[in-house]
C-alpha atoms as a PDB file:
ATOM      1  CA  UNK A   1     224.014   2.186  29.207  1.00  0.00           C
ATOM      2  CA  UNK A   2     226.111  -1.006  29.631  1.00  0.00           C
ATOM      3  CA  UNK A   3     228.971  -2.065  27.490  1.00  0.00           C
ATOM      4  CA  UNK A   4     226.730  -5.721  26.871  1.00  0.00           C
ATOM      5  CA  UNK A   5     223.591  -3.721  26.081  1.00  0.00           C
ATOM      6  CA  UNK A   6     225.386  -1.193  23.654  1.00  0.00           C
ATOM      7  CA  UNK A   7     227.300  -5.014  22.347  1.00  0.00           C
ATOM      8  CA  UNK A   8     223.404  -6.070  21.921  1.00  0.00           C
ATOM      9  CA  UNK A   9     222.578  -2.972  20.141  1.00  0.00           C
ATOM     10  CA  UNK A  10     225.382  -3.170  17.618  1.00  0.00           C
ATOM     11  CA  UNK A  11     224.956  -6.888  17.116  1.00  0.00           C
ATOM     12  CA  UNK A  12     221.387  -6.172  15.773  1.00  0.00           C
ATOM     13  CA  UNK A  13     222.826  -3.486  13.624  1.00  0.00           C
ATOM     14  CA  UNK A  14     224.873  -5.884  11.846  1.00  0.00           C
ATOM     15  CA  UNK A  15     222.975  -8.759  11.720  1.00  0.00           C
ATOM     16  CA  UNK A  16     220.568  -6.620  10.071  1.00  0.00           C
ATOM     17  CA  UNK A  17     223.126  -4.188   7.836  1.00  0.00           C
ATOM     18  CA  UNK A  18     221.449  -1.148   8.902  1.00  0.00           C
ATOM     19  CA  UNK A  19     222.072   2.355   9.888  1.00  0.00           C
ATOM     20  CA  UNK A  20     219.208   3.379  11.500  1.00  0.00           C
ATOM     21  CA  UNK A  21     218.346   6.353   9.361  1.00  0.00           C
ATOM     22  CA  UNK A  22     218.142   4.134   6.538  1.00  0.00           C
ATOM     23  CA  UNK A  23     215.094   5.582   4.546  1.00  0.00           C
ATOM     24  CA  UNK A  24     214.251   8.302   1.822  1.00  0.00           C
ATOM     25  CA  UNK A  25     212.175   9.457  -0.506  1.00  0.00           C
ATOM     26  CA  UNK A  26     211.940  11.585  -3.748  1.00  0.00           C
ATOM     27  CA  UNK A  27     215.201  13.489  -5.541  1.00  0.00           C
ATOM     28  CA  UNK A  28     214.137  14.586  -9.035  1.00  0.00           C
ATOM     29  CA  UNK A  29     211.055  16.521 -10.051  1.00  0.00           C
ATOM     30  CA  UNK A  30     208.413  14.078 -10.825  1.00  0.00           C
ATOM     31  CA  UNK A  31     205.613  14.826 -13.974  1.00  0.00           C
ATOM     32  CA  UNK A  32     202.785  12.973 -11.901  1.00  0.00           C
ATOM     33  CA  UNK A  33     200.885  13.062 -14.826  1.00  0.00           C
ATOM     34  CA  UNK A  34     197.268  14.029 -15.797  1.00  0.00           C
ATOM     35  CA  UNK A  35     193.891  13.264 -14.818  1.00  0.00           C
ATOM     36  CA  UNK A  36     190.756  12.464 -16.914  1.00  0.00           C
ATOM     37  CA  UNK A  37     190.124  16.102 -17.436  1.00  0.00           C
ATOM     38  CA  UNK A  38     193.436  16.958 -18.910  1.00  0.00           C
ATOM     39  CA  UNK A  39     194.780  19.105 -15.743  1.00  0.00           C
ATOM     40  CA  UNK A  40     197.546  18.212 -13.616  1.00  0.00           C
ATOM     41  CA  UNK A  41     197.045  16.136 -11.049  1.00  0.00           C
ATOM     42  CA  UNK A  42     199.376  17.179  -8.405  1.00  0.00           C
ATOM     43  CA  UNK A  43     199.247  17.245  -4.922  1.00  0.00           C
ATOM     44  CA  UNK A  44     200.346  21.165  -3.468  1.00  0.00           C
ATOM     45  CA  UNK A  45     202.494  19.028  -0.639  1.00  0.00           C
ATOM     46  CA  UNK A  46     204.241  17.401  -3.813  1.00  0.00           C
ATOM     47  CA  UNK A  47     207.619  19.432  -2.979  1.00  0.00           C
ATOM     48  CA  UNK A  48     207.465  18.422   0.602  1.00  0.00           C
ATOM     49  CA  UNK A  49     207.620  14.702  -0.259  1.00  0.00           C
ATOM     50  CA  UNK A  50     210.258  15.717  -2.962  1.00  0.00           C
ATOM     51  CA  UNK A  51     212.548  17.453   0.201  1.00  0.00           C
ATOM     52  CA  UNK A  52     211.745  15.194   2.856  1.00  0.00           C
ATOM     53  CA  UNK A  53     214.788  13.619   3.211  1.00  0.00           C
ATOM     54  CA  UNK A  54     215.419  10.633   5.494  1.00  0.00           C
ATOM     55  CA  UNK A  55     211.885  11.943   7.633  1.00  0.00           C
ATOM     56  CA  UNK A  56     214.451  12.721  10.211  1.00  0.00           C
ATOM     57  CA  UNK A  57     210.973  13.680  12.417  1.00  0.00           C
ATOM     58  CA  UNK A  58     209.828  10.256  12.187  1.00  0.00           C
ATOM     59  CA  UNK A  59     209.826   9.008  16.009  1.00  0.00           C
ATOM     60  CA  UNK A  60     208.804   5.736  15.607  1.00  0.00           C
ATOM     61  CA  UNK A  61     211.249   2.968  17.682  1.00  0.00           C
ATOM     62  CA  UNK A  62     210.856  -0.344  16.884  1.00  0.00           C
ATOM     63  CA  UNK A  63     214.074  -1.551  15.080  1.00  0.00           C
ATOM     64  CA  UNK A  64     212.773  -4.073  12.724  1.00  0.00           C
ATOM     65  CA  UNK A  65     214.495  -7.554  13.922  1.00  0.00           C
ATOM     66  CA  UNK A  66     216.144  -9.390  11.088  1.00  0.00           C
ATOM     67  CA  UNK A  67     215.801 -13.779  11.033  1.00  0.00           C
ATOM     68  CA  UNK A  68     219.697 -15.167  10.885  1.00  0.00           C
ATOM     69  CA  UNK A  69     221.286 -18.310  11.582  1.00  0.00           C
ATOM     70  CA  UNK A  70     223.292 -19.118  14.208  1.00  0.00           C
ATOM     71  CA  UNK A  71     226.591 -19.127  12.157  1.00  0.00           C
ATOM     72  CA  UNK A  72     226.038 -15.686  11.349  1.00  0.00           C
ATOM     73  CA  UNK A  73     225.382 -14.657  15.026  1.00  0.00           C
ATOM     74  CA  UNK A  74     228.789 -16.491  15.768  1.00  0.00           C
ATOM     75  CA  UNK A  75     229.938 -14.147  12.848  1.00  0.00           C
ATOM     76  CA  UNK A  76     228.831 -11.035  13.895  1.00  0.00           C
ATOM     77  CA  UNK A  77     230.270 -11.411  17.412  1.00  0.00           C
ATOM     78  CA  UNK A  78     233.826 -11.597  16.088  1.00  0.00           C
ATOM     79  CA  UNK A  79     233.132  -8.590  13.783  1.00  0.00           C
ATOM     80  CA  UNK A  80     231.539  -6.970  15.962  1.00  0.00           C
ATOM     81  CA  UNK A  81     234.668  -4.566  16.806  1.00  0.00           C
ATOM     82  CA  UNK A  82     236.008  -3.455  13.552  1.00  0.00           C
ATOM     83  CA  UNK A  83     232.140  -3.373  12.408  1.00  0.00           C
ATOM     84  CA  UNK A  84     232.108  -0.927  15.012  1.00  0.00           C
ATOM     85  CA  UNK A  85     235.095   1.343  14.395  1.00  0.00           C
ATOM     86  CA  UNK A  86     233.793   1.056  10.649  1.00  0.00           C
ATOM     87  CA  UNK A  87     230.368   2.389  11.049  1.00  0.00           C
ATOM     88  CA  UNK A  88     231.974   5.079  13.758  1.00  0.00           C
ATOM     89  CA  UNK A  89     233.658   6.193  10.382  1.00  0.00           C
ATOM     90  CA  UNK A  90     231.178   6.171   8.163  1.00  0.00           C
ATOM     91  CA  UNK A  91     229.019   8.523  10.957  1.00  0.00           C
ATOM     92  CA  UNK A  92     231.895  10.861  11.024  1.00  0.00           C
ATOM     93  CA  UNK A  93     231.422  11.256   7.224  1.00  0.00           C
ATOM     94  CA  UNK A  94     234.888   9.557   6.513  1.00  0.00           C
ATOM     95  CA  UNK A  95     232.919   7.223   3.655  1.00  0.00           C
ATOM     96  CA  UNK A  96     235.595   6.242   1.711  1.00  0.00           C
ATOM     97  CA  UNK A  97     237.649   4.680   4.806  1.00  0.00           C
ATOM     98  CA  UNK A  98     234.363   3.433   5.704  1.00  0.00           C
ATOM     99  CA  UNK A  99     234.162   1.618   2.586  1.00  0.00           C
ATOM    100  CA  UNK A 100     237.368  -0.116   2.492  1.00  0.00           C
ATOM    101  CA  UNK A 101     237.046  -1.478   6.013  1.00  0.00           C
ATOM    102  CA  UNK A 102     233.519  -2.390   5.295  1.00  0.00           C
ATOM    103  CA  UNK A 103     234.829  -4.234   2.096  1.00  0.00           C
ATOM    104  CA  UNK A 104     237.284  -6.266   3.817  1.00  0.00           C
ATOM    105  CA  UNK A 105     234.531  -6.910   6.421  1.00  0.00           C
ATOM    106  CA  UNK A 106     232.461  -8.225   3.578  1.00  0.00           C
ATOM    107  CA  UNK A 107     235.657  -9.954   2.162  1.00  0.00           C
ATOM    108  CA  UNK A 108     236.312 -12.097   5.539  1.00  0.00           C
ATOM    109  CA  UNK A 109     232.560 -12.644   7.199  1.00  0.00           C
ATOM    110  CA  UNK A 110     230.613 -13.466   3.758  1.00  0.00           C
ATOM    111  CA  UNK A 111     228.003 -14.541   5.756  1.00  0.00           C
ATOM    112  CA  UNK A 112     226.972 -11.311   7.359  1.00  0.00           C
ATOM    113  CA  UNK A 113     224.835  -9.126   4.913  1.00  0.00           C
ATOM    114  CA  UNK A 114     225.126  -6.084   7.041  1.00  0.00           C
ATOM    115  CA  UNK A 115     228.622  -4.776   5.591  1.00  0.00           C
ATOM    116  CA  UNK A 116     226.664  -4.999   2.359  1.00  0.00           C
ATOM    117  CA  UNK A 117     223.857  -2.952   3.156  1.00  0.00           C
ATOM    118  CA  UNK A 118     226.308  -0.295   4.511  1.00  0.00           C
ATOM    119  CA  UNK A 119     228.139  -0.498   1.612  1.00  0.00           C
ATOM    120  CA  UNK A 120     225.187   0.208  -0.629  1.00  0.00           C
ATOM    121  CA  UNK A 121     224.646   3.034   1.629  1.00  0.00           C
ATOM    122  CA  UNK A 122     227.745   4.969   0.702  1.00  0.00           C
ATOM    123  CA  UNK A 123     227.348   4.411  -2.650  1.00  0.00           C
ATOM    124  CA  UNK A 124     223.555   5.405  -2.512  1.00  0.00           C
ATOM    125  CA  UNK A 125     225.037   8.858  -0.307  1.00  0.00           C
ATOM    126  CA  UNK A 126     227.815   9.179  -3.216  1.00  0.00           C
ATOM    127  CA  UNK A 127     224.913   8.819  -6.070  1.00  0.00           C
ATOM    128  CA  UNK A 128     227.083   5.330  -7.135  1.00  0.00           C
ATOM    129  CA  UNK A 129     223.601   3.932  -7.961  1.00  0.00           C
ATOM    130  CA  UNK A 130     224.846   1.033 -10.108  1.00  0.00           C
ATOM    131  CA  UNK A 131     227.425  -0.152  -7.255  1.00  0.00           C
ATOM    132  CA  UNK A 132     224.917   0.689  -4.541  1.00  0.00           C
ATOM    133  CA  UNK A 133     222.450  -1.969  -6.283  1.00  0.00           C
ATOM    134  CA  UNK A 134     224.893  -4.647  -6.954  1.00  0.00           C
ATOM    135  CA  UNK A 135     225.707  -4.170  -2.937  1.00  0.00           C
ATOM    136  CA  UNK A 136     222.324  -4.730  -1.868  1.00  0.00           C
ATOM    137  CA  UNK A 137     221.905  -7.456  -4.269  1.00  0.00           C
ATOM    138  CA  UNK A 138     224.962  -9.061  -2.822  1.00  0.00           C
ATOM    139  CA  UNK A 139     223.403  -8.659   0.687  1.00  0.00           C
ATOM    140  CA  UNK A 140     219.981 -10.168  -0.479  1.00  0.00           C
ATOM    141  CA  UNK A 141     221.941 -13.382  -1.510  1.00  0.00           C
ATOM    142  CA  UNK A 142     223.633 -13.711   1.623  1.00  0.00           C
ATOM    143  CA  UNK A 143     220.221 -13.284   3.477  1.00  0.00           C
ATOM    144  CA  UNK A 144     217.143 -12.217   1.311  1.00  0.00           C
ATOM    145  CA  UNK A 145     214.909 -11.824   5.036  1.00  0.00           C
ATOM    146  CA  UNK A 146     217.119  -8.009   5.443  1.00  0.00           C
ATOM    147  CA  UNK A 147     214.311  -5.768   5.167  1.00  0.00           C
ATOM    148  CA  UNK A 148     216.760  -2.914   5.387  1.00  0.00           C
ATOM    149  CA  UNK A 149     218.446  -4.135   2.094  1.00  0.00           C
ATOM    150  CA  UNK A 150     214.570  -4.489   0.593  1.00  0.00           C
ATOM    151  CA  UNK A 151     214.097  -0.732   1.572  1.00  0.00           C
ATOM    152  CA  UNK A 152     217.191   0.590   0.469  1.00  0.00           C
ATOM    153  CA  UNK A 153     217.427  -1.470  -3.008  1.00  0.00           C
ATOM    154  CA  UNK A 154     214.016  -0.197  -3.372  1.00  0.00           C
ATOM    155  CA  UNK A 155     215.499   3.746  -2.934  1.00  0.00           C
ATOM    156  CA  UNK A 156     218.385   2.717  -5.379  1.00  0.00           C
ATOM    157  CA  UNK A 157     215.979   1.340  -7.941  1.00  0.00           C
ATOM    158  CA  UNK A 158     213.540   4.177  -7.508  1.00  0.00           C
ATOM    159  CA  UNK A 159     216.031   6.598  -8.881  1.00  0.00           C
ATOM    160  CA  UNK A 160     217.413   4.521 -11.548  1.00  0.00           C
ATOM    161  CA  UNK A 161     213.671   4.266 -13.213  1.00  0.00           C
ATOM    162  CA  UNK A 162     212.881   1.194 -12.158  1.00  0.00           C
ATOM    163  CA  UNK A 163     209.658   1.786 -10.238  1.00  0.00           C
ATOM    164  CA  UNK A 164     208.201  -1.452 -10.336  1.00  0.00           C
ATOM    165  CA  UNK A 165     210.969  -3.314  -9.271  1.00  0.00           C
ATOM    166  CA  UNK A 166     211.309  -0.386  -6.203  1.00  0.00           C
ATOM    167  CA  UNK A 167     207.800  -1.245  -5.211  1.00  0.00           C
ATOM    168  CA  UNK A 168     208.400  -4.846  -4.661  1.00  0.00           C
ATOM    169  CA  UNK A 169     210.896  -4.284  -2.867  1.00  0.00           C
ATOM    170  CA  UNK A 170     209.644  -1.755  -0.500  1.00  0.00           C
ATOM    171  CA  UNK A 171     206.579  -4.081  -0.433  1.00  0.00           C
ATOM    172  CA  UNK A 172     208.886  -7.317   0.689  1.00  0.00           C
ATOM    173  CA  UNK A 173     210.279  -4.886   3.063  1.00  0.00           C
ATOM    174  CA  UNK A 174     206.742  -4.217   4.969  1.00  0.00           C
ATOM    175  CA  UNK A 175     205.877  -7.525   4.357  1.00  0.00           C
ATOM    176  CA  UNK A 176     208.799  -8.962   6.520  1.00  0.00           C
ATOM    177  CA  UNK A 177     208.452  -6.252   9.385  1.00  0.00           C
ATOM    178  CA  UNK A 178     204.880  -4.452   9.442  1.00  0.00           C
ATOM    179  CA  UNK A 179     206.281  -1.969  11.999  1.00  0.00           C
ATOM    180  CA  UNK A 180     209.109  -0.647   9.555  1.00  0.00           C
ATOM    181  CA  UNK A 181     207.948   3.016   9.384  1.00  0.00           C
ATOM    182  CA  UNK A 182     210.220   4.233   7.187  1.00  0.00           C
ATOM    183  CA  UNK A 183     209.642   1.846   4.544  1.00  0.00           C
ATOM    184  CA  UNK A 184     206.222   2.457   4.807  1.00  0.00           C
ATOM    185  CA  UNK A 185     206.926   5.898   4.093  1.00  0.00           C
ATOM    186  CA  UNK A 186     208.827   5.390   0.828  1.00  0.00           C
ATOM    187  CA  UNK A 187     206.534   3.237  -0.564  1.00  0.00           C
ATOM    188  CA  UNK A 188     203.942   5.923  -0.625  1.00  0.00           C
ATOM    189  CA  UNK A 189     206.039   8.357  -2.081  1.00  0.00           C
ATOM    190  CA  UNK A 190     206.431   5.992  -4.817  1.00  0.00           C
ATOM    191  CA  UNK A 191     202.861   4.939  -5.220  1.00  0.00           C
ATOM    192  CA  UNK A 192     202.118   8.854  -5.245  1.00  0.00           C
ATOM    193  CA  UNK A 193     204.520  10.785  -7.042  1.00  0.00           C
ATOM    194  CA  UNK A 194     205.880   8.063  -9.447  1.00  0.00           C
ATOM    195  CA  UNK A 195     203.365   5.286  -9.947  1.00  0.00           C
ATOM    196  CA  UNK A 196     200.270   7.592  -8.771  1.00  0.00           C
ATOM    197  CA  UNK A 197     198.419   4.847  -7.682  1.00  0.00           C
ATOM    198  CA  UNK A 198     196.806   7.428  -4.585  1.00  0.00           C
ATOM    199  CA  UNK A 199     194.827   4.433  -2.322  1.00  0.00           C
ATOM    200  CA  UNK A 200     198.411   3.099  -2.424  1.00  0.00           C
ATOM    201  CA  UNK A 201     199.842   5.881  -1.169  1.00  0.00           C
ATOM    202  CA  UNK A 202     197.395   6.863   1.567  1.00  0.00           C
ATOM    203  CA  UNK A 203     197.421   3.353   3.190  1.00  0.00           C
ATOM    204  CA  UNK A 204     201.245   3.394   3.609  1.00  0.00           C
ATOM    205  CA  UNK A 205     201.663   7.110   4.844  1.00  0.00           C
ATOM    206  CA  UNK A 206     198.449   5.842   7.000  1.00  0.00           C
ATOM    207  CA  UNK A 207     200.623   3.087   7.997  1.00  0.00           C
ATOM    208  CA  UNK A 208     203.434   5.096   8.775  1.00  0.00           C
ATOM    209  CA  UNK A 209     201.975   7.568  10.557  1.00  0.00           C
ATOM    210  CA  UNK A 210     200.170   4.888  12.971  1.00  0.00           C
ATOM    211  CA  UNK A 211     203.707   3.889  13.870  1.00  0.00           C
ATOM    212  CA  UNK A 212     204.610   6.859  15.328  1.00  0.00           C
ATOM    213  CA  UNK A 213     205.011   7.971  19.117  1.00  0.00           C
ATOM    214  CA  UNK A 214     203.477  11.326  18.150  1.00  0.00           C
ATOM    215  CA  UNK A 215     201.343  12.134  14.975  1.00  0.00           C
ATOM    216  CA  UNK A 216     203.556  14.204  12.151  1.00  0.00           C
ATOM    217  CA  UNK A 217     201.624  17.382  11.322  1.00  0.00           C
ATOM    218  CA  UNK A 218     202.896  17.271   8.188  1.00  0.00           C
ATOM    219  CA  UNK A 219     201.699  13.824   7.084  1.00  0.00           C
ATOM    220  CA  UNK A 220     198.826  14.213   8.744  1.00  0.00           C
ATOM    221  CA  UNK A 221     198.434  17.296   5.481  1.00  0.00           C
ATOM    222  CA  UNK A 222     199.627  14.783   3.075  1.00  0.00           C
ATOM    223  CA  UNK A 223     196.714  12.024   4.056  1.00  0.00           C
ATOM    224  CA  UNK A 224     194.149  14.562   4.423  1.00  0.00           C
ATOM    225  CA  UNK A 225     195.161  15.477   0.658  1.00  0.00           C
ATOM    226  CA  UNK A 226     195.170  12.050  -0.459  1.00  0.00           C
ATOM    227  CA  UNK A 227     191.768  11.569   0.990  1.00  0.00           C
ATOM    228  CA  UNK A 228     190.532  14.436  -0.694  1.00  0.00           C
ATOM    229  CA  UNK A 229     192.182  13.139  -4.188  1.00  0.00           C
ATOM    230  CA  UNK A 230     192.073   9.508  -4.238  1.00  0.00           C
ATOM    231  CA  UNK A 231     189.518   7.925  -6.065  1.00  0.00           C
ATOM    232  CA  UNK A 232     186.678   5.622  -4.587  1.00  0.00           C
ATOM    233  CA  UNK A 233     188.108   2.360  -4.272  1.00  0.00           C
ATOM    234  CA  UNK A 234     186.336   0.307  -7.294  1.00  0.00           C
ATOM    235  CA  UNK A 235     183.563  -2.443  -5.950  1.00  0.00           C
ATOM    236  CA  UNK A 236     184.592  -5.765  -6.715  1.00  0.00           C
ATOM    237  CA  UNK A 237     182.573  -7.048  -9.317  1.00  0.00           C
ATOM    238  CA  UNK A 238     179.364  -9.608  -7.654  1.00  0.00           C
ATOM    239  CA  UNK A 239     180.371 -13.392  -7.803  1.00  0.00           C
ATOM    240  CA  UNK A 240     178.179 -15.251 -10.595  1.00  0.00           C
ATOM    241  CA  UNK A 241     176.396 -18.127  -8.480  1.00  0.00           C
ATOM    242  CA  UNK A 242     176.928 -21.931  -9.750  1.00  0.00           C
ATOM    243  CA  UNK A 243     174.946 -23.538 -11.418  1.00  0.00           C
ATOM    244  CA  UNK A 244     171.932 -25.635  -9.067  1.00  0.00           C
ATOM    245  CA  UNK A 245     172.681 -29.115  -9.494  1.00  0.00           C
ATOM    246  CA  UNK A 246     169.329 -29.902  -9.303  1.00  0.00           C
ATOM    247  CA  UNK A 247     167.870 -27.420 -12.353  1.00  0.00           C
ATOM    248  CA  UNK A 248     171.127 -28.561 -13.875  1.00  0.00           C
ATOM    249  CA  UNK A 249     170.365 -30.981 -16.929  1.00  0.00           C
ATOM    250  CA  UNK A 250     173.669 -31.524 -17.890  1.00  0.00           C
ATOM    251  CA  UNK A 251     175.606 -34.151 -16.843  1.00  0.00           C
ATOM    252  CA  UNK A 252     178.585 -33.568 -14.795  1.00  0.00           C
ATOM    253  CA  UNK A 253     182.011 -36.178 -15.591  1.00  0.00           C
END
């Protein structure tokens, strides 16, 4: 690979704050509550979404692209070295030098929001949840089109409780990049094992799975459970016809 086309490759990275594993799903044993006929209602491949990780198998490529301005481009090019060196560190586990150089990075190009994201990555990896959200939100000011910082602020939120705020995000983050498979993912472990809304669920591990080079066996288990468990999706209800203006007495202002 060329030294312009690796340049390329980590421009993208931080124009869109992302490391590329950048994903998640489930830490705590979740109480997915009970169905109508008072027995748990819990899927047997529960504790393989609670250990999945960051679906390391996941083979899907695309990179979701991330909208900027020129300025920021301009940026990013100047950064581009120590951004480098910084995210060379934070590989090589070194996350608290990471952080500092990613800090001043932060400091000096405000108008990059990939420092931020990786920022709010460390602190996610060092369980810092409340100064991995303010991160993220930082980054979302600076450019609120990151879908990376939508996916992980939805992974922050997730595990601080707050599921509904979680699911928007991970929702914003499909809704800016269809193809991001690993945001798909995480929003159906939230829509199964914390908001058990199942239809939910099975359309994004669908989703997910459809963006892969080669089908996952093991989702493939997990949406032939969900089929099995989901309830029929609910008939909307029939549209009441108007009124025919010519049976119609009344007078119409």
């Amino acid at each position: 690979m060329s030294t312009s086309s690796i340049d390329r490759r980590l421009i993208t990275i931080i124009l869109s704050g992302a490391l590329l594993g950048l994903a998640g799903c489930a830490s705590k044993q979740i109480d997915t509550g009970l169905d109508s006929s008072g027995e748990k209602h819990v899927s047997k491949y529960a504790a393989e979404r609670e250990a999945a990780g960051d679906v390391n198998e996941s083979d899907a490529v695309h990179i979701p692209p991330v909208p900027h301005s020129p300025a920021a481009e301009a940026a990013a090019q100047k950064a581009l070295p120590e951004y480098a060196r910084a995210l060379q560190t934070m590989r090589a586990g070194q996350l608290d030098q990471a952080l500092v150089m990613l800090q001043s990075l932060g400091e000096r190009y405000p108008q990059l929001s990939g420092p931020f994201v990786n920022q709010g990555r460390i602190y996610w990896q060092q369980k810092k949840f409340k100064e991995a959200q303010a991160a993220l939100e930082k980054a979302l000011q600076v450019n609120d089109r990151n879908p990376y910082a939508h996916n992980l602020l939805g992974m922050v939120l997730r595990e601080e409780g707050e599921f509904d705020k979680a699911l928007t995000h991970y929702q914003t983050a499909v809704q800016l990049d269809p193809k991001y498979a690993r945001a798909h993912f995480n929003l159906g472990v939230l829509a199964e094992l914390y908001m058990q809304d199942l239809n939910l669920a099975l359309n994004h591990f669908r989703a997910y799975q459809a963006l892969q080079k080669e089908p996952d066996s093991t989702v493939k288990n997990w949406i032939v459970d969900l089929e099995r468990r989901a309830p029929a999706p609910t008939a909307a209800p029939a549209a009441i016809a108007a009124p025919d203006a010519a049976n119609n007495n009344q007078e119409v202002n």
